[in-house]
N, C-alpha and C. Protein backbone atom coordinates (compact mmCIF):
# COMPACT_ATOMS: atom_id res chain seq x y z
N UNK A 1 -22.59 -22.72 8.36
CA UNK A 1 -23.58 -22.78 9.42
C UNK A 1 -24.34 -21.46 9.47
N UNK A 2 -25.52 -21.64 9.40
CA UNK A 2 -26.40 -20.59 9.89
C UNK A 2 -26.46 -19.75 10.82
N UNK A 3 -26.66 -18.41 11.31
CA UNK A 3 -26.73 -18.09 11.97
C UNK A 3 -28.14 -17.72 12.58
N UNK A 4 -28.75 -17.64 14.08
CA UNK A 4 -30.03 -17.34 14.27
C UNK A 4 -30.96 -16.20 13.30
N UNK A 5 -30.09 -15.42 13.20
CA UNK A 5 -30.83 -13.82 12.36
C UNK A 5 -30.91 -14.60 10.77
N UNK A 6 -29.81 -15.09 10.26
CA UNK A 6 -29.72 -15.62 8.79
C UNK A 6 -31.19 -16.29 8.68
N UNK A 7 -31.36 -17.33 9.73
CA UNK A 7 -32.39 -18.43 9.77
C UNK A 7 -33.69 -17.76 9.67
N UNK A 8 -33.82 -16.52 11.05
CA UNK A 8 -35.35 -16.33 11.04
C UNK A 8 -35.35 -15.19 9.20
N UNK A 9 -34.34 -14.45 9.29
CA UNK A 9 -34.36 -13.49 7.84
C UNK A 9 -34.96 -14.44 6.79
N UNK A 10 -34.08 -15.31 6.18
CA UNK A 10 -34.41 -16.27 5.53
C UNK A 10 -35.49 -17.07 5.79
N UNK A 11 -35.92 -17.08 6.81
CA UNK A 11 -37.85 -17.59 6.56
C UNK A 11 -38.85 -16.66 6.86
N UNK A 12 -38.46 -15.52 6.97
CA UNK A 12 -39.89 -14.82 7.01
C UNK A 12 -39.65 -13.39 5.69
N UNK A 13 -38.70 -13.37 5.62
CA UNK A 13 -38.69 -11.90 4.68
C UNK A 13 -40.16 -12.03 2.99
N UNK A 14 -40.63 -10.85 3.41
CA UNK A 14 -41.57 -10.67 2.34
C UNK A 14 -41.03 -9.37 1.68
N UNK A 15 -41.68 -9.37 0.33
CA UNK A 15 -41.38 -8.85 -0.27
C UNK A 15 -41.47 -7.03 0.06
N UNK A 16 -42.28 -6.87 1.03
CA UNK A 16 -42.35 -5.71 1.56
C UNK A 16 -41.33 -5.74 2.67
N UNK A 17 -40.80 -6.50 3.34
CA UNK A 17 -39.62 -6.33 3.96
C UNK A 17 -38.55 -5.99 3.42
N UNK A 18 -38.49 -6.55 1.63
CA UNK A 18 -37.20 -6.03 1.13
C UNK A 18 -37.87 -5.17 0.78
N UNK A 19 -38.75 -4.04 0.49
CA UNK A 19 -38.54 -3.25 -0.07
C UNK A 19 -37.75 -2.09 1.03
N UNK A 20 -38.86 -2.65 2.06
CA UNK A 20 -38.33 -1.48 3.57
C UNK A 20 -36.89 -1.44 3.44
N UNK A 21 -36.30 -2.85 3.66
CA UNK A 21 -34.93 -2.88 3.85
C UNK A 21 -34.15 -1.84 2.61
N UNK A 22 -34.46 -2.02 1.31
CA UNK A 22 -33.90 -1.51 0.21
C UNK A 22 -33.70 0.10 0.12
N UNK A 23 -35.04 0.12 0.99
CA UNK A 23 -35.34 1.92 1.69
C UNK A 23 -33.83 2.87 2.48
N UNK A 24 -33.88 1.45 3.44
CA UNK A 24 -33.08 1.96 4.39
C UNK A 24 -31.44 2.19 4.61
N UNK A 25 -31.21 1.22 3.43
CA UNK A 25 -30.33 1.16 2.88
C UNK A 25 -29.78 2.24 1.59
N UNK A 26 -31.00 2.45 1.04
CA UNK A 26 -30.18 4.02 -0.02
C UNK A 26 -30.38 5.26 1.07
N UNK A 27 -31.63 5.18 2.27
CA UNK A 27 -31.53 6.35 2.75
C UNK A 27 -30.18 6.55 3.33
N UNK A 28 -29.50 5.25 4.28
CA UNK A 28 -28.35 5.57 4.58
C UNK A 28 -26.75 5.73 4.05
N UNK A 29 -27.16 5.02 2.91
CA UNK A 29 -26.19 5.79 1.61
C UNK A 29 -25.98 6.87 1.21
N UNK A 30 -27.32 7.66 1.18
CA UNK A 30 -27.39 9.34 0.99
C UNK A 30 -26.54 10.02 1.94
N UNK A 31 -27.27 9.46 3.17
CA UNK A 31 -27.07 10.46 4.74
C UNK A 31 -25.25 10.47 4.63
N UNK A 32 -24.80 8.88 4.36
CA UNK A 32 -23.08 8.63 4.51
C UNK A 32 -22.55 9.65 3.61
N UNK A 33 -23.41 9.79 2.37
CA UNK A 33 -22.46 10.73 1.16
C UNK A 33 -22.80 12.22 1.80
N UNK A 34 -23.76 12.38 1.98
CA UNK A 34 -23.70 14.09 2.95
C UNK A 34 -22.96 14.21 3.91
N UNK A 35 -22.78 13.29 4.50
CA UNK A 35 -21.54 13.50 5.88
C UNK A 35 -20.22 13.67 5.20
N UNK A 36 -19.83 12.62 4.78
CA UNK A 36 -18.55 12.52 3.66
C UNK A 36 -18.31 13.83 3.15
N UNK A 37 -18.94 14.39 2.35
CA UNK A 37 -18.97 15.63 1.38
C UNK A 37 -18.41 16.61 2.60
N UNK A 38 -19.47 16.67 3.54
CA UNK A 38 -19.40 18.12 4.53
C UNK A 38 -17.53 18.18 5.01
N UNK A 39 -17.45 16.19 5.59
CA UNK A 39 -16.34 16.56 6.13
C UNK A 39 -14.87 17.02 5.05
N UNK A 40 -15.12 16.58 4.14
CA UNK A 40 -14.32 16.77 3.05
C UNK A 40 -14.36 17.96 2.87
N UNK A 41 -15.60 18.95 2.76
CA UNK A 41 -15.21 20.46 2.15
C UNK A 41 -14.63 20.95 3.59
N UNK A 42 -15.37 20.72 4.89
CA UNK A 42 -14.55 21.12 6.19
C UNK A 42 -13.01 20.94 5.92
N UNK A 43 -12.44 19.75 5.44
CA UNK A 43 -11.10 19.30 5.71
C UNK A 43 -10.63 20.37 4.96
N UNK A 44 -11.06 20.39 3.58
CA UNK A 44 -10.42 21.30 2.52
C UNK A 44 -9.94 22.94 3.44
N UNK A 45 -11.07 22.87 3.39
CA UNK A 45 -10.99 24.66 3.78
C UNK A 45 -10.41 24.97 5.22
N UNK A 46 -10.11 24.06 5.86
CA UNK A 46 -9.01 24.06 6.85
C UNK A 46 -7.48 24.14 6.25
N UNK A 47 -7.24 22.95 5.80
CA UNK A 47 -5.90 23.36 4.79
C UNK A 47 -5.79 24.11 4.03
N UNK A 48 -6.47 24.47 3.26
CA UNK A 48 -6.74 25.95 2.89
C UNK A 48 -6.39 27.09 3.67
N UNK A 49 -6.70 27.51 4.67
CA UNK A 49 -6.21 28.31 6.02
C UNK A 49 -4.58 28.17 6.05
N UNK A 50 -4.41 26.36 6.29
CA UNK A 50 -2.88 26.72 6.74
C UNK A 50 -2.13 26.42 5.56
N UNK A 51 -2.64 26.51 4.72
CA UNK A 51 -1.89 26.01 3.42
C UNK A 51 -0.11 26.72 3.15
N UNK A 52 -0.33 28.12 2.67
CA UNK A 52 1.01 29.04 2.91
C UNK A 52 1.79 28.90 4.05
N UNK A 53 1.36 28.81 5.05
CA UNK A 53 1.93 28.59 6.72
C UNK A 53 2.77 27.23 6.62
N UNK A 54 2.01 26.43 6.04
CA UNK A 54 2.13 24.99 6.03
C UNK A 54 3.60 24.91 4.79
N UNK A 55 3.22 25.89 3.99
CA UNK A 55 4.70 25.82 2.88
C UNK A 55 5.70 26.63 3.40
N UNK A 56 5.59 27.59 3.93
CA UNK A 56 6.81 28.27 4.71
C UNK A 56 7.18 27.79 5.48
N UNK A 57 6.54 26.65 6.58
CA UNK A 57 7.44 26.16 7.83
C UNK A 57 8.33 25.05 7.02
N UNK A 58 8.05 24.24 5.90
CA UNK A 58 8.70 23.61 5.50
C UNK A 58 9.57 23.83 4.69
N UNK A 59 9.65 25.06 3.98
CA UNK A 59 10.72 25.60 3.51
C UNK A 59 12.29 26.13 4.77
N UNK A 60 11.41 26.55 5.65
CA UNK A 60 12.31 26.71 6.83
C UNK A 60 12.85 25.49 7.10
N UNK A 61 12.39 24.41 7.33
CA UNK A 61 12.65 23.10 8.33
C UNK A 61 13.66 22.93 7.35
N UNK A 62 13.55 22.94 5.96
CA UNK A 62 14.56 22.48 4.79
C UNK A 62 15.54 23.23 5.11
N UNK A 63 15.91 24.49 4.76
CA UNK A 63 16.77 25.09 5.16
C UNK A 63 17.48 25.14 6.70
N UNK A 64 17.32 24.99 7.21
CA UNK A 64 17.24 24.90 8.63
C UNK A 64 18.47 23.39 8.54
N UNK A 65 17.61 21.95 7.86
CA UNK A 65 17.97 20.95 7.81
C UNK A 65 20.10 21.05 7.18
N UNK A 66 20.08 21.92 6.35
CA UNK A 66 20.82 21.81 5.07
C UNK A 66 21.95 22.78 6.37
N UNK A 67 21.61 24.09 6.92
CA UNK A 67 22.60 24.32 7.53
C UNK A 67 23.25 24.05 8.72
N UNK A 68 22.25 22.88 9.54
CA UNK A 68 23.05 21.87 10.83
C UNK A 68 23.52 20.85 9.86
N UNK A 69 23.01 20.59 8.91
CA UNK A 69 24.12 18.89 8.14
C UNK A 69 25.32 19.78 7.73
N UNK A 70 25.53 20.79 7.00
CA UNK A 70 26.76 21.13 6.71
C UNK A 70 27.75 21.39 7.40
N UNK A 71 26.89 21.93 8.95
CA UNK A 71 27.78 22.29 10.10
C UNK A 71 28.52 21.14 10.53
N UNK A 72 27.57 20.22 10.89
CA UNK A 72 27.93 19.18 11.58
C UNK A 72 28.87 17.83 10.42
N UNK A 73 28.41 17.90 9.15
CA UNK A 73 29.57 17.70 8.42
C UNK A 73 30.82 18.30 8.20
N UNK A 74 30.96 19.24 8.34
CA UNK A 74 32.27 20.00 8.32
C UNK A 74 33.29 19.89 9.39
N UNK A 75 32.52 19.52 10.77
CA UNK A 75 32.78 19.82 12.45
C UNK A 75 32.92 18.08 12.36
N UNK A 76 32.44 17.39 11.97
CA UNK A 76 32.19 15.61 11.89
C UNK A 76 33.20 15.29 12.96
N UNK A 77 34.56 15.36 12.60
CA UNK A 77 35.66 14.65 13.36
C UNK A 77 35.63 14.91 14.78
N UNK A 78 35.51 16.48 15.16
CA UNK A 78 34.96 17.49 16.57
C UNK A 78 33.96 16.65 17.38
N UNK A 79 32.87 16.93 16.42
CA UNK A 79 32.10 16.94 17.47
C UNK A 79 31.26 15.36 17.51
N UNK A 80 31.76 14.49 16.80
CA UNK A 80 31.08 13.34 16.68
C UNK A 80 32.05 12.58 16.83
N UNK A 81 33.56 12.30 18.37
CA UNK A 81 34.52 11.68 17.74
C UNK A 81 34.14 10.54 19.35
N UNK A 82 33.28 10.53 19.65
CA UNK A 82 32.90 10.29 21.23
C UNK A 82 31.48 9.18 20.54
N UNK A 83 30.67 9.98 20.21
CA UNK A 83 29.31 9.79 19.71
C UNK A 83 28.82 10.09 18.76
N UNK A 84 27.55 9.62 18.15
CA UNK A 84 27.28 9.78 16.76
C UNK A 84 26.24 10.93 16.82
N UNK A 85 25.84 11.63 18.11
CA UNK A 85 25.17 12.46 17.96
C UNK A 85 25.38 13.19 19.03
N UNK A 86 24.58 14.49 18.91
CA UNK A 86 24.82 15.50 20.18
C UNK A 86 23.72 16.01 20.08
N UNK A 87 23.51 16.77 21.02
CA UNK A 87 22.14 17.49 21.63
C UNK A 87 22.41 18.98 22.19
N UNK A 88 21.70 19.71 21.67
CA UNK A 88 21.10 20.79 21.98
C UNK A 88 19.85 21.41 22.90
N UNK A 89 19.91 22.32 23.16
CA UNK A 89 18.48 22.90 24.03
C UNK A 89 17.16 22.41 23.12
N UNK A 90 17.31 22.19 21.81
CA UNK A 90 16.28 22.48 20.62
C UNK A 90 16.42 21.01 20.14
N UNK A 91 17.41 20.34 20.31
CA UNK A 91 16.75 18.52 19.75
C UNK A 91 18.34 18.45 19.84
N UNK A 92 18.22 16.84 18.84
CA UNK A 92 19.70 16.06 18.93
C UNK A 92 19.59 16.04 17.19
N UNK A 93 21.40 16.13 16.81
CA UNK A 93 21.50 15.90 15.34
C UNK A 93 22.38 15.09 15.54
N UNK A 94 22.82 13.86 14.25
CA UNK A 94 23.66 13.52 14.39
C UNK A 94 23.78 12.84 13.12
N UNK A 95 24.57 11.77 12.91
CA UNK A 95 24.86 10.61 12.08
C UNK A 95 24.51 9.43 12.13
N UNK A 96 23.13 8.49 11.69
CA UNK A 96 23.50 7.39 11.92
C UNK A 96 23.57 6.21 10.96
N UNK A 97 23.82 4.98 10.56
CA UNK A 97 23.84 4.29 9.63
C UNK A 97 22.79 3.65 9.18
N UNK A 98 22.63 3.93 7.94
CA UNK A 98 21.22 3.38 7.36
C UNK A 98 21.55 1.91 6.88
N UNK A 99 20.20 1.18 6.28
CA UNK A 99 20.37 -0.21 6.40
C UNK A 99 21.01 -0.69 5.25
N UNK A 100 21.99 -1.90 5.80
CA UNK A 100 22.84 -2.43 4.49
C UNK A 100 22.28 -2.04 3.54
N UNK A 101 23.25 -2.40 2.61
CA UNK A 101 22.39 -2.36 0.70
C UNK A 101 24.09 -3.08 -0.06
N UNK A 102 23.53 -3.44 -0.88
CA UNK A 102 24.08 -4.14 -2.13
C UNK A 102 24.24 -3.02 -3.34
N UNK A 103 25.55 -2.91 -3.72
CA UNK A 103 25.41 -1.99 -4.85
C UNK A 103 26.61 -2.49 -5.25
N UNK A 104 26.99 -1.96 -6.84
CA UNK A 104 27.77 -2.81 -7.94
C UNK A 104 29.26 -2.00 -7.42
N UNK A 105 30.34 -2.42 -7.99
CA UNK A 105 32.09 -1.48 -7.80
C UNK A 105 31.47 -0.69 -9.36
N UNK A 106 32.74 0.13 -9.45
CA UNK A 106 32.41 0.74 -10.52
C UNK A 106 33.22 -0.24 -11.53
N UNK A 107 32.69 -0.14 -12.83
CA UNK A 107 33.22 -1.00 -13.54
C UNK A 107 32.31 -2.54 -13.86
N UNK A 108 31.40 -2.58 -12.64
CA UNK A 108 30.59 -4.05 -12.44
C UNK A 108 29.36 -3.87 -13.13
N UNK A 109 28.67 -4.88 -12.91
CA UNK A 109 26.94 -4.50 -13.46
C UNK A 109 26.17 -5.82 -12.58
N UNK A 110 25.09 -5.73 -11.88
CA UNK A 110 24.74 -7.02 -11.70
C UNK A 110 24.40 -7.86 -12.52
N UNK A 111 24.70 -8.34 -13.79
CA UNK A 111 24.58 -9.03 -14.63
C UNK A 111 26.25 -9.79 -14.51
N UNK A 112 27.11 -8.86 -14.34
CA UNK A 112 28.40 -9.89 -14.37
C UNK A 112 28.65 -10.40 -12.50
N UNK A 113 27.52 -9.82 -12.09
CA UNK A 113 27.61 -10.40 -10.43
C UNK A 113 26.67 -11.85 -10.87
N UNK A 114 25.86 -12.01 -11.30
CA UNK A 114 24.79 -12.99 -11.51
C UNK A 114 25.79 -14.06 -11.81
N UNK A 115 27.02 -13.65 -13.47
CA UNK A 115 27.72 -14.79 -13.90
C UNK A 115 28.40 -15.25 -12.78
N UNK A 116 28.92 -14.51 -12.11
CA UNK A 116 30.20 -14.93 -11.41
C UNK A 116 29.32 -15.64 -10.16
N UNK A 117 28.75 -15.16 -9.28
CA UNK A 117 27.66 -15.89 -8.08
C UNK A 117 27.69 -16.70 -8.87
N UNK A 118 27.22 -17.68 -10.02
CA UNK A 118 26.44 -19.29 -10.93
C UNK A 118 28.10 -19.64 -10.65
N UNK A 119 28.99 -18.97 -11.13
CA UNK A 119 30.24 -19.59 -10.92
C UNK A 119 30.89 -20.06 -9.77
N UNK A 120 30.79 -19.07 -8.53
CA UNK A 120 31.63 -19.23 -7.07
C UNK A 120 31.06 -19.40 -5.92
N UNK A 121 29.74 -18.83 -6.28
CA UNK A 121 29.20 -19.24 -4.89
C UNK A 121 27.37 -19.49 -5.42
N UNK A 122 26.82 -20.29 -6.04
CA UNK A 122 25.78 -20.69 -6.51
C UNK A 122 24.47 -20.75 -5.65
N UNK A 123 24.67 -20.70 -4.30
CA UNK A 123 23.76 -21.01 -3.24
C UNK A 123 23.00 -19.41 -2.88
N UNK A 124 24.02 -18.47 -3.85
CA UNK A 124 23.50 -17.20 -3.39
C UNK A 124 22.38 -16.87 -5.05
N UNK A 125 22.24 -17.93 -5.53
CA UNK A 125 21.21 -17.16 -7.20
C UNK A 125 20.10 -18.03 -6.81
N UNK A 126 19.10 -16.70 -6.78
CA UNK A 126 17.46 -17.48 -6.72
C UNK A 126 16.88 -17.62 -8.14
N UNK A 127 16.60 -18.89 -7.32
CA UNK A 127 15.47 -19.52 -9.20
C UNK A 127 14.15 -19.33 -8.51
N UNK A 128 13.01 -18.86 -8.97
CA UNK A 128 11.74 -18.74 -8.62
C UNK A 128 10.88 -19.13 -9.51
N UNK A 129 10.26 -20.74 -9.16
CA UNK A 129 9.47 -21.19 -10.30
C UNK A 129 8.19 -21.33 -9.47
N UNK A 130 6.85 -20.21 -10.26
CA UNK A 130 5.39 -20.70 -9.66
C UNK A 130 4.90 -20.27 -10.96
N UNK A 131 3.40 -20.81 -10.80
CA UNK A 131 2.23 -20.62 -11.58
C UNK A 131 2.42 -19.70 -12.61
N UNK A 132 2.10 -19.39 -13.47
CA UNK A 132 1.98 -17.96 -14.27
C UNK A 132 0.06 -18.21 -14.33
N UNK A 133 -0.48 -17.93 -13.18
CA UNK A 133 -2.05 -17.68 -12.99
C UNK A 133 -2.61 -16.70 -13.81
N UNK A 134 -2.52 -15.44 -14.29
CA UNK A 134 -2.78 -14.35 -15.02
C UNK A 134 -2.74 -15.46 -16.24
N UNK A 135 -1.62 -16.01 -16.74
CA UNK A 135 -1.85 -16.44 -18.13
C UNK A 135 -2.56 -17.44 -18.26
N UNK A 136 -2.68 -18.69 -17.34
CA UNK A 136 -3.52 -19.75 -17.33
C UNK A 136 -5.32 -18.94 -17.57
N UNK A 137 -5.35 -18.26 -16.67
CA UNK A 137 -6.73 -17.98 -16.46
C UNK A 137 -6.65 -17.14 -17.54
N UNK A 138 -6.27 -16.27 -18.36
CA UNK A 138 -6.24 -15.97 -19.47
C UNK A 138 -7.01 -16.94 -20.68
N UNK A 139 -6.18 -17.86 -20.73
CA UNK A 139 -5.77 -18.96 -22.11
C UNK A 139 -6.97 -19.96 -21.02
N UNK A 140 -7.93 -20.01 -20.55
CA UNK A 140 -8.39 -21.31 -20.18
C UNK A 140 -9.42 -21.66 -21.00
N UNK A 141 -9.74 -21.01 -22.16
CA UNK A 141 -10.71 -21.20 -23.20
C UNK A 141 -10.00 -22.05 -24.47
N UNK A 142 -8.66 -21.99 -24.42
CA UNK A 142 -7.74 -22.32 -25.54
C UNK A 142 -7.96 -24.04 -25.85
N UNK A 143 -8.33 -24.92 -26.32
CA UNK A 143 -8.51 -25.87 -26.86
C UNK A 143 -6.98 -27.22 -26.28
N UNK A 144 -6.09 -25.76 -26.13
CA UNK A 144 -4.34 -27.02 -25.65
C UNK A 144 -4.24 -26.83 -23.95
N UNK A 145 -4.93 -26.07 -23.19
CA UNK A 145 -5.83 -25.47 -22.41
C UNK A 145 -6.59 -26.44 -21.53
N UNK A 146 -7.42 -26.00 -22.02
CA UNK A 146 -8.57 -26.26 -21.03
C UNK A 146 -9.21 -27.32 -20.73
N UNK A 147 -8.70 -28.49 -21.49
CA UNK A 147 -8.87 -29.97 -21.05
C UNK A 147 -7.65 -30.50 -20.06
N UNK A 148 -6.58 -29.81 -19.99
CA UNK A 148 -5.55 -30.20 -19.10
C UNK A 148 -5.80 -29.40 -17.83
N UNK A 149 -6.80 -28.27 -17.01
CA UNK A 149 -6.57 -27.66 -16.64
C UNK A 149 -7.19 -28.81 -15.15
N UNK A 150 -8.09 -29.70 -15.41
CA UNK A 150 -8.51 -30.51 -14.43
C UNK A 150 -7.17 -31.60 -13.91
N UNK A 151 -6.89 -31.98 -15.53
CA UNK A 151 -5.79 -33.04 -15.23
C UNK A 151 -4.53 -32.44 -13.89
N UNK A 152 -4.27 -31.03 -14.00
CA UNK A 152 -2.66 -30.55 -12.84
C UNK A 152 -3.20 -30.51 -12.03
N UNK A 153 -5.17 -30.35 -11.83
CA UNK A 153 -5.55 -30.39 -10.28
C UNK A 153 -6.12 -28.39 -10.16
N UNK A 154 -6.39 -28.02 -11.33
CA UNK A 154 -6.96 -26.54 -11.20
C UNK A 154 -8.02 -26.21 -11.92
N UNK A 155 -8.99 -25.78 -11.23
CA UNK A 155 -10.27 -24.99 -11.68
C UNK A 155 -10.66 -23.45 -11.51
N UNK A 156 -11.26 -23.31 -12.66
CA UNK A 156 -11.94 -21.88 -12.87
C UNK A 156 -12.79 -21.57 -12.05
N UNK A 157 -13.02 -20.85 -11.15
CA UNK A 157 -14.29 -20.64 -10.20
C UNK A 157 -14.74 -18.73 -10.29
N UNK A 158 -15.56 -18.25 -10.17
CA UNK A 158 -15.90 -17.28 -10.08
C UNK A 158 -17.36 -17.27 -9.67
N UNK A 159 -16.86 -16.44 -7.76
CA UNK A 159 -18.36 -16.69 -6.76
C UNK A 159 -18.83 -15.68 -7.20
N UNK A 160 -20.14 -15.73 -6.87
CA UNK A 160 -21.31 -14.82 -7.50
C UNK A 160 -21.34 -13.72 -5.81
N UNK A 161 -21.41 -12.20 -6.03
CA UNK A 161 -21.13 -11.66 -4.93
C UNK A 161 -22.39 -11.06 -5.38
N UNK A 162 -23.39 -10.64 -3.91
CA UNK A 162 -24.63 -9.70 -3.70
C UNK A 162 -24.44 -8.73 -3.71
N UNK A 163 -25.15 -7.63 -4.24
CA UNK A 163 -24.84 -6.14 -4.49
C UNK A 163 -26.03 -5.50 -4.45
N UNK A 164 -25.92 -3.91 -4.09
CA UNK A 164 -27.19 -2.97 -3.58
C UNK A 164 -26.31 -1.85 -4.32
N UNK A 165 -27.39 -1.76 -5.54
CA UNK A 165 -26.90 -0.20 -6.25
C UNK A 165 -28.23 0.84 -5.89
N UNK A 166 -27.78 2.14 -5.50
CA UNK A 166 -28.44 2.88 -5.35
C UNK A 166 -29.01 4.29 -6.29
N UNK A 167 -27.73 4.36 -6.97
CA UNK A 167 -27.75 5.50 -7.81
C UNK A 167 -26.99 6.75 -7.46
N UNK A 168 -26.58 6.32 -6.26
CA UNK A 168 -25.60 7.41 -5.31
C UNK A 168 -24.69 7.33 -6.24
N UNK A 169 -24.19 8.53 -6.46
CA UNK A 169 -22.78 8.54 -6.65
C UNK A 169 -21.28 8.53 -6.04
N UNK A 170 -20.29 7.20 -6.17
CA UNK A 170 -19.39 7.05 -5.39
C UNK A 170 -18.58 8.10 -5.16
């Protein structure tokens, strides 16, 4: 469905309207890439400023990190036998459990988990059968191809998209 602007655009545009339009459109392409640029060298040369600052606080925070985990690993039974964390004037550290995960015994491989799951408990092995699209649309010129490709119910389509090159550089 049309829209009012689509309708009147589409019946009155002359060729001097597109050119105006074509105008206004690289002028504001320019203006976007000069803004862009400015804020980009602004951004730069701000981090730039805190750049060293910015690597020393994080060298601290690291270190910093490494000697409350050792503390509080060493102290574990002490001071975490209530709660998994404690608090300070300066924040809370503590312990907490990250999310399940699946990992092999030693000795295993998930390849002999795969055999044995097909063997004991089968409801846990996924089969995943879809399309291989990359290769169809590949091979749709192929002669064993491309007369069957109507018969499964699939077509080649490629929409034609409008474009405004300016010469700007992206």
């Amino acid at each position: 469905m049309k829209t009012k602007t689509e309708s009147r655009i589409n019946g009155s545009v002359t060729v001097i309207h597109f050119n105006e339009a074509m105008q206004r459109y690289a002028a504001a392409e320019r203006r976007e890439a000069e803004i862009n640029k400015t804020i980009e060298t602004e951004v730069n040369e701000v981090l730039g400023r805190f750049e060293d600052e910015l690597m020393c606080l994080a060298q601290a925070k690291q270190t910093a990190f490494g000697i409350a985990h050792a503390y509080c690993a060493a102290n574990k039974a002490a001071l975490f036998a209530q709660r998994r964390s404690i608090g300070t004037g300066h924040g809370v550290a503590g312990f907490r459990l990250g999310t399940p995960a699946l990992k092999t015994r030693k000795g295993s491989s998930w390849k002999k988990v795969l055999t044995a799951l097909k063997e004991k408990l089968p409801a846990y092995v996924r089969i995943t059968e879809e399309p291989a699209k990359a290769l169809l649309l590949a091979d749709r010129h192929k002669e064993n191809v491309a007369p069957l490709l109507v018969e499964i119910g699939v077509e080649v389509v490629q929409e034609e998209v409008f474009y405004i090159e300016t010469g700007q550089a992206a």
